[in-house]
C-alpha atoms as a PDB file:
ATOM      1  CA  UNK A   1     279.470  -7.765  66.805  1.00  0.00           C
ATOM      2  CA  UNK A   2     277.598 -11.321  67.500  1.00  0.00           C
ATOM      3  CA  UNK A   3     278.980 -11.267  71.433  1.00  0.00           C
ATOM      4  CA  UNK A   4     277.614  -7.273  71.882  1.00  0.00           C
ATOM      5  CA  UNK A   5     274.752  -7.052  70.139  1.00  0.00           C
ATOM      6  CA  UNK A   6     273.240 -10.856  68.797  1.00  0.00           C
ATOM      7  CA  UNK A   7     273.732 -12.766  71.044  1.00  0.00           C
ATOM      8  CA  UNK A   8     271.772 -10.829  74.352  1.00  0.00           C
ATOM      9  CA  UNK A   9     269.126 -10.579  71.284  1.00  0.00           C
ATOM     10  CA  UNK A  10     268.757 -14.547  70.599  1.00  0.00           C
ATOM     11  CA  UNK A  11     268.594 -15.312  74.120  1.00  0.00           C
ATOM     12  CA  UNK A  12     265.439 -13.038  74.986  1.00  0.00           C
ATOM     13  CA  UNK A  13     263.676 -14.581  71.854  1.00  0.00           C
ATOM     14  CA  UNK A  14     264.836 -17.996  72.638  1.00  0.00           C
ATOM     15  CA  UNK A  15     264.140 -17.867  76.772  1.00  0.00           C
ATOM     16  CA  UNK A  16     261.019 -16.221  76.045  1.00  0.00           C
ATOM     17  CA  UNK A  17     259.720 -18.466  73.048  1.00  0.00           C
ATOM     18  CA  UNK A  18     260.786 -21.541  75.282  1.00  0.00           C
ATOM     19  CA  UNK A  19     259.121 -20.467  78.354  1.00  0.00           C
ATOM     20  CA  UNK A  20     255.976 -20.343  76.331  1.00  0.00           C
ATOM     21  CA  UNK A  21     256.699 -23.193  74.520  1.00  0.00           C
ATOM     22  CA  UNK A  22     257.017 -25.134  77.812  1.00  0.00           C
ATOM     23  CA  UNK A  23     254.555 -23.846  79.812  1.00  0.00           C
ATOM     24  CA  UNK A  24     252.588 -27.097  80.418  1.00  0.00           C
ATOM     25  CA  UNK A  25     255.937 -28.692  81.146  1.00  0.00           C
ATOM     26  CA  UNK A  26     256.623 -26.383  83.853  1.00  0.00           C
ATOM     27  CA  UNK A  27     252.964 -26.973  84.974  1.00  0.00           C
ATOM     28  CA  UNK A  28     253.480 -30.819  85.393  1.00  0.00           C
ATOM     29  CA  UNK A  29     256.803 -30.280  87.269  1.00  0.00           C
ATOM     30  CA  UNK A  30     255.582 -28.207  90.024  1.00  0.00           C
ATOM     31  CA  UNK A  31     252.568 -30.355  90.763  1.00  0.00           C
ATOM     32  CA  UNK A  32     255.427 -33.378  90.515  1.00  0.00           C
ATOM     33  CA  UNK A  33     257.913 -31.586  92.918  1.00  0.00           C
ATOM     34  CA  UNK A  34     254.848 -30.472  95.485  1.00  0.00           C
ATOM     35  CA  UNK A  35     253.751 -34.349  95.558  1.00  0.00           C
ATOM     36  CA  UNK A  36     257.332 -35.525  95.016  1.00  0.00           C
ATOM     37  CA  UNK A  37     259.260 -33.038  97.703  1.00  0.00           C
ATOM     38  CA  UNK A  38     257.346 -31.114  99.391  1.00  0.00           C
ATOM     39  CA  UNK A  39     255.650 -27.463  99.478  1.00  0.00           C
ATOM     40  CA  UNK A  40     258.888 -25.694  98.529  1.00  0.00           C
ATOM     41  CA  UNK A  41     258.979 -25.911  95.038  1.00  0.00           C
ATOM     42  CA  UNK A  42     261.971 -24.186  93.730  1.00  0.00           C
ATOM     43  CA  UNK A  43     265.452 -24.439  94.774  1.00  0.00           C
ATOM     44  CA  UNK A  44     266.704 -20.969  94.993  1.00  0.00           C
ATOM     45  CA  UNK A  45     270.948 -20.048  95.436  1.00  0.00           C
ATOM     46  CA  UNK A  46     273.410 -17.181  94.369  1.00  0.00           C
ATOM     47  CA  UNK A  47     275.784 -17.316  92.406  1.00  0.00           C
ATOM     48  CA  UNK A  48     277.988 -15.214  90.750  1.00  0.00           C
ATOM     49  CA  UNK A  49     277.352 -13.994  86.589  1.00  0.00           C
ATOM     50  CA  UNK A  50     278.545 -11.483  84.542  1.00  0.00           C
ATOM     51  CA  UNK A  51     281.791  -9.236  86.344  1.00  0.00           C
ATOM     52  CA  UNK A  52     281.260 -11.865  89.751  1.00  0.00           C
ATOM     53  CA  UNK A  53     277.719  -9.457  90.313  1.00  0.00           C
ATOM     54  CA  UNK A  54     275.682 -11.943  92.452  1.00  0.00           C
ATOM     55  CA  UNK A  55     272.112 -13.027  91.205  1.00  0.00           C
ATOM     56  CA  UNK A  56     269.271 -15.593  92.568  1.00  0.00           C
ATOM     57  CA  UNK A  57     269.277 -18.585  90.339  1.00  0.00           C
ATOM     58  CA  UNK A  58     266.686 -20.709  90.352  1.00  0.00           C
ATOM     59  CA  UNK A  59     265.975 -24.302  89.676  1.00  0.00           C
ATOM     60  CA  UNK A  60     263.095 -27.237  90.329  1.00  0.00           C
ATOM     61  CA  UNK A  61     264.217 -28.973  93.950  1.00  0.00           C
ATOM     62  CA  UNK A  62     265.516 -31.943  93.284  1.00  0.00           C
ATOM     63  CA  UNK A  63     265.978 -32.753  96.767  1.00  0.00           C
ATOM     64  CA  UNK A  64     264.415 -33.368 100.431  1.00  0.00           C
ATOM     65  CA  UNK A  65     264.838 -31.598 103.666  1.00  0.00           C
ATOM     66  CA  UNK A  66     266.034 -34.577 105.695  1.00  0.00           C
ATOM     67  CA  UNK A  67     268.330 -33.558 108.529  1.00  0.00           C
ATOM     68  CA  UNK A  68     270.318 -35.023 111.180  1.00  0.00           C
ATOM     69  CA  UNK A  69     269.738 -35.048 114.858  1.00  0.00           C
ATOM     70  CA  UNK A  70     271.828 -31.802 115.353  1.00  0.00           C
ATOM     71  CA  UNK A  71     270.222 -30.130 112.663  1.00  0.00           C
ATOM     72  CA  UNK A  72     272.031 -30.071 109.968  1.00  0.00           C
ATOM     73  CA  UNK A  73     271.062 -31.463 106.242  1.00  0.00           C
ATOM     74  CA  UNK A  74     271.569 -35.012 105.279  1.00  0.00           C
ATOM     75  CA  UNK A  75     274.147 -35.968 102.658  1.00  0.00           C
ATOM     76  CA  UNK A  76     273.699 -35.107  99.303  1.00  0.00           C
ATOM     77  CA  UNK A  77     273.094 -39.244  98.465  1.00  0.00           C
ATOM     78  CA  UNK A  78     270.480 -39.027 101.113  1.00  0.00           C
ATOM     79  CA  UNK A  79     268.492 -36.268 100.189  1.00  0.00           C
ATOM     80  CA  UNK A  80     268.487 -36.890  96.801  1.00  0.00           C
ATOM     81  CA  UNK A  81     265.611 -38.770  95.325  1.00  0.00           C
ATOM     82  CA  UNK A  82     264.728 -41.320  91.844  1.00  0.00           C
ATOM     83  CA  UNK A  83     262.804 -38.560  91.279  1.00  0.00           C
ATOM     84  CA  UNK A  84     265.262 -36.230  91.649  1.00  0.00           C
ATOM     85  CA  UNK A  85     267.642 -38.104  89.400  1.00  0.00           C
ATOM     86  CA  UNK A  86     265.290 -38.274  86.989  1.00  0.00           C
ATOM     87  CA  UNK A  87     265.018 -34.183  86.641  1.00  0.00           C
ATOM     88  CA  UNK A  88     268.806 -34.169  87.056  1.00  0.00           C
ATOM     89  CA  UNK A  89     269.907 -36.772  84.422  1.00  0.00           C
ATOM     90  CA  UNK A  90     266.961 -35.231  81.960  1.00  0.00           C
ATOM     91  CA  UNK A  91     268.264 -31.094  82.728  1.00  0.00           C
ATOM     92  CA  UNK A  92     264.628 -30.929  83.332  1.00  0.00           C
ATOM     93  CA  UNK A  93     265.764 -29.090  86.845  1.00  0.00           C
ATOM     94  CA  UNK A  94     267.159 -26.555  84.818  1.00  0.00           C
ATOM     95  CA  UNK A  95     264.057 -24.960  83.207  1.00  0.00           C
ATOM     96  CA  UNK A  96     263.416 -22.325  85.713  1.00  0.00           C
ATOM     97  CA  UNK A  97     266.923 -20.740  84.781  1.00  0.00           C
ATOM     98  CA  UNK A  98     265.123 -19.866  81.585  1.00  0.00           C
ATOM     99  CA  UNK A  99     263.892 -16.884  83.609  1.00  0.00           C
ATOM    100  CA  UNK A 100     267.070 -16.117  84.776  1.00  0.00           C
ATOM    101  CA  UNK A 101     268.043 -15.593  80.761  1.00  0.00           C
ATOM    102  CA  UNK A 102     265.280 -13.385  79.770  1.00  0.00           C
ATOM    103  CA  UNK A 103     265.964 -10.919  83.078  1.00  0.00           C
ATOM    104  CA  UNK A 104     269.539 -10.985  81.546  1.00  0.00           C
ATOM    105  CA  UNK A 105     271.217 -12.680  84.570  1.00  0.00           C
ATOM    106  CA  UNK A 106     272.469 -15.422  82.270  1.00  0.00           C
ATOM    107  CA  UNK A 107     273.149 -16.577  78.770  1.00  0.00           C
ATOM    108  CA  UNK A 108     271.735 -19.943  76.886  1.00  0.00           C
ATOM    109  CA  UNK A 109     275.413 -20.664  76.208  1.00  0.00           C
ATOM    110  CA  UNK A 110     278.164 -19.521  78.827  1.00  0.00           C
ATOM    111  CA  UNK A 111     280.182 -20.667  81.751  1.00  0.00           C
ATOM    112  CA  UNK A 112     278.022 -22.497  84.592  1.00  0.00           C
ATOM    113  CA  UNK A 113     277.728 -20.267  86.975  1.00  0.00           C
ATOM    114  CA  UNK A 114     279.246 -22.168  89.866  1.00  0.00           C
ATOM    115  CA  UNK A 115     279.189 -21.208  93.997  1.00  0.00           C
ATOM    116  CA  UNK A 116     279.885 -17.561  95.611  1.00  0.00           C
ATOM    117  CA  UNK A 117     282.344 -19.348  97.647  1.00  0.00           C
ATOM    118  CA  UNK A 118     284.601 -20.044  94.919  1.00  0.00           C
ATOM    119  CA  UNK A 119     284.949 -16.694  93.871  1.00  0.00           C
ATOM    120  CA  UNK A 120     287.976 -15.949  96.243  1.00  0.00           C
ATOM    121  CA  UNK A 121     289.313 -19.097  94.988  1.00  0.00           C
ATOM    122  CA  UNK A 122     289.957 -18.864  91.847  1.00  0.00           C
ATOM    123  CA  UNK A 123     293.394 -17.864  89.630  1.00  0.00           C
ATOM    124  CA  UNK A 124     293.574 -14.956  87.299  1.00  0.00           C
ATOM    125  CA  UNK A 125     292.725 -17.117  84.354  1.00  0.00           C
ATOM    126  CA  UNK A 126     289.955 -18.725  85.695  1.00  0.00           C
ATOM    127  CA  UNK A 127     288.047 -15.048  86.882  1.00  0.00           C
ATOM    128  CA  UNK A 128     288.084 -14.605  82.788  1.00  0.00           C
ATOM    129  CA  UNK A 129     285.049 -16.622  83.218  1.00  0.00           C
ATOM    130  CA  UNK A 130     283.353 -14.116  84.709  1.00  0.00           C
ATOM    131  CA  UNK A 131     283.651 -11.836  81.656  1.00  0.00           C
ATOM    132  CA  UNK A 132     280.507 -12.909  80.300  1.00  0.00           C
ATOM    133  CA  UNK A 133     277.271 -13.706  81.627  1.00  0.00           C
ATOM    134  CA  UNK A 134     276.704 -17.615  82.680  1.00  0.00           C
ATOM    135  CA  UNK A 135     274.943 -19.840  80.542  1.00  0.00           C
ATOM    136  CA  UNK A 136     272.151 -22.857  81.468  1.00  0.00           C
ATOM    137  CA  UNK A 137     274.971 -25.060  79.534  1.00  0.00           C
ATOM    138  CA  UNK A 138     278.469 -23.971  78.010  1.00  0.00           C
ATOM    139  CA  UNK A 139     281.463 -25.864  76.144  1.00  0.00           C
ATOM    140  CA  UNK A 140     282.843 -27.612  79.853  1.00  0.00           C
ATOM    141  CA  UNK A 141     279.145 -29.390  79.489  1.00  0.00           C
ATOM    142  CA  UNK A 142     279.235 -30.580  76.129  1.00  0.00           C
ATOM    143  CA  UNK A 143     282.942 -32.104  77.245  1.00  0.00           C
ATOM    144  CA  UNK A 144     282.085 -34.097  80.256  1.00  0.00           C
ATOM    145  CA  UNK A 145     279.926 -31.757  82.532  1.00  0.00           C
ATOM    146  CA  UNK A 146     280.865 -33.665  86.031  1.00  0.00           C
ATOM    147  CA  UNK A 147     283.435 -36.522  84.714  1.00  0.00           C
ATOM    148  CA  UNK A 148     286.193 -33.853  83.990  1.00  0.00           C
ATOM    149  CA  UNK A 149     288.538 -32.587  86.826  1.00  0.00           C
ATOM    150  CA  UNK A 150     287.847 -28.640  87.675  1.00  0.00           C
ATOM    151  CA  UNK A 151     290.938 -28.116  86.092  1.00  0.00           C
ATOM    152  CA  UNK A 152     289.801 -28.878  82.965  1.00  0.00           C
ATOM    153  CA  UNK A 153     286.305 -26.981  83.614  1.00  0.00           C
ATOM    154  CA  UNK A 154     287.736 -23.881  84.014  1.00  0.00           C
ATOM    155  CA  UNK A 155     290.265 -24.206  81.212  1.00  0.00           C
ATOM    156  CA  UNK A 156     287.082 -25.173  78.680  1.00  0.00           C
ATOM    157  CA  UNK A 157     285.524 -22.004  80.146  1.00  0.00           C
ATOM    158  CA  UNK A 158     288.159 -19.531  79.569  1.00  0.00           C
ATOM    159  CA  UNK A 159     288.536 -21.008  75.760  1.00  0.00           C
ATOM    160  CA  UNK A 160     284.915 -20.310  75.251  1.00  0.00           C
ATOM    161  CA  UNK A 161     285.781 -16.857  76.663  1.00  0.00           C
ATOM    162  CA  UNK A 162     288.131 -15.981  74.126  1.00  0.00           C
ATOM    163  CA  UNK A 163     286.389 -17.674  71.426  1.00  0.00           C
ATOM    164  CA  UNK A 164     282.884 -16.420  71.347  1.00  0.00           C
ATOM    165  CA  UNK A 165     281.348 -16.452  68.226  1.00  0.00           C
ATOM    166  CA  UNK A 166     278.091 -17.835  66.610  1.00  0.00           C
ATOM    167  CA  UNK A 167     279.359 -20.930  65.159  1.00  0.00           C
ATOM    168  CA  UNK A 168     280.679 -22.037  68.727  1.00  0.00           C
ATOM    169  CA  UNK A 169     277.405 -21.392  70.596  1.00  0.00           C
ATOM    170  CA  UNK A 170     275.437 -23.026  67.500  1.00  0.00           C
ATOM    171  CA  UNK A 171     277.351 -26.195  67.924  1.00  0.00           C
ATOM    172  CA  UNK A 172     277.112 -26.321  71.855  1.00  0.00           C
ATOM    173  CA  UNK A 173     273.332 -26.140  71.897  1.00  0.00           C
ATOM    174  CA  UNK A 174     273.471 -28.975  69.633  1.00  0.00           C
ATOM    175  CA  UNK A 175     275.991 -30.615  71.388  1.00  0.00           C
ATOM    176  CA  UNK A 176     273.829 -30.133  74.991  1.00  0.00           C
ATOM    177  CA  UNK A 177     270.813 -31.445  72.933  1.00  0.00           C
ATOM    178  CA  UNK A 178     272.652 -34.442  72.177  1.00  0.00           C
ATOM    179  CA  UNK A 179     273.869 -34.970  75.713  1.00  0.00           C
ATOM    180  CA  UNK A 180     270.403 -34.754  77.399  1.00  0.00           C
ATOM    181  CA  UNK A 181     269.407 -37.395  75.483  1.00  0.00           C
ATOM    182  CA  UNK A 182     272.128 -39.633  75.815  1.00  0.00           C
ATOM    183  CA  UNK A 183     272.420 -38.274  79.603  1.00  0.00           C
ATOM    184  CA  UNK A 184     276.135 -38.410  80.041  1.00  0.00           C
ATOM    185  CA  UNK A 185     278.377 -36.884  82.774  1.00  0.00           C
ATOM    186  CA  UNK A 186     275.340 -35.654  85.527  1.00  0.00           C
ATOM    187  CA  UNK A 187     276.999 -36.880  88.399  1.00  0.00           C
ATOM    188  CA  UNK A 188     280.772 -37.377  88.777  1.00  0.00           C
ATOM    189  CA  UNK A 189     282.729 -41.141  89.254  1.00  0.00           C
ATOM    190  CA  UNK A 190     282.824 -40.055  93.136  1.00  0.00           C
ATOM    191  CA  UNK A 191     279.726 -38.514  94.090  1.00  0.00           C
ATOM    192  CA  UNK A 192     276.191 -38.270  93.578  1.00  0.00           C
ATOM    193  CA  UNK A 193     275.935 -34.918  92.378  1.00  0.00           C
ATOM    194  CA  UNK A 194     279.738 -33.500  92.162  1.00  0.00           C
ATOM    195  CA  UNK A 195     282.844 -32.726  94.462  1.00  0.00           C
ATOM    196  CA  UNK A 196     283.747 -28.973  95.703  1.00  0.00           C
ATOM    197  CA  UNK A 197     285.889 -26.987  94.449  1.00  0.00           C
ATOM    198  CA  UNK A 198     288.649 -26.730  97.067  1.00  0.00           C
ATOM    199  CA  UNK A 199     291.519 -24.183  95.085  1.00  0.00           C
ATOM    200  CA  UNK A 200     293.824 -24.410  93.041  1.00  0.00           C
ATOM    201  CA  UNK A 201     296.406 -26.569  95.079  1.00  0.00           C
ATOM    202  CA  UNK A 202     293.896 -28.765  95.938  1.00  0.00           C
ATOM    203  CA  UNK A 203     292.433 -30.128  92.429  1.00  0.00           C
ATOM    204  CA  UNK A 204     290.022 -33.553  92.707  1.00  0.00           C
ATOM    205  CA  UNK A 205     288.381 -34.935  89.746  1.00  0.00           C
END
């Protein structure tokens, strides 16, 4: 009952009540990003939510346009600012995918959804996490967000799958609370931001 009719309930009043809430937030971000960045203001990408059915998520930028000679973009490292890292490290970035909740493209508490390109990658456990719509934070955060191997991601994300239930998602938004504060696990031990997902016979941490 909480997973069909609740929970779609408590995250249009929560999306909308927080998008009100943080209105002035928002305001101070974009005129932080514009001076920060550049004119382009939000990052924009699809990804994959609920039964793979691509949707336009949208974030703050958090990085430059640098490019090389031939055109293409700089390294991650490169392009990405103190600023940057500061609306990384704070989740900050993520407040625009509040409006991705209320259209119903994603959930407060789910799976992150993760790159199109992985789609054709994945096993037949690991598509389970398509079964519900993707969340701005889910159980792999609250466990290590980008120190844990994508192993271990998707395994977290299949348990939340076949776990759903009030309780759970009550103690992850706690649990997410707790880890923007502390700011744990935003980048991984190898990279500034985090490694691809290459398949399954090709796992990194």
């Amino acid at each position: 009952m909480y997973e069909r009719f609740i929970k779609r309930g408590l995250d249009i009043l929560l999306s909308f009540l927080s998008l009100t809430l943080f209105s002035p937030v928002f305001l101070i971000i974009v005129i932080l990003v514009r001076v920060n960045l550049g004119k382009t203001i939000f990052f924009k990408q699809e990804r994959p939510g609920l039964n793979g059915e691509i949707f336009s998520m949208y974030k703050f930028r958090t990085m430059t346009n640098e490019v090389q000679e031939n055109g293409a973009p700089l390294p991650d490292e490169k392009r990405l600012t103190r600023f940057g890292k500061f609306l990384r490290s704070t989740s900050l970035d993520e407040l625009p995918e509040l409006w991705n909740i209320l259209k119903g493209d994603m959930s407060i508490i789910g799976p992150r959804p993760l790159l199109v390109e992985y789609l054709p990658l994945y096993n037949e456990q690991q598509k389970q996490r398509h079964n519900v719509r993707p969340g701005l934070t889910g159980l792999a955060q609250v466990s290590g967000r980008n120190l844990i191997s994508w192993q271990e991601k998707f395994e977290l994300d299949v348990k939340y799958v076949r776990n759903i239930s009030f309780k759970q998602d009550l103690l992850i938004f706690f649990l997410t609370i707790k880890k923007v504060f502390v700011k744990e696990g935003v980048s991984s031990q190898t990279s500034s931001t985090v490694e691809k997902f290459k398949g399954n016979d090709k796992q990194e941490r």
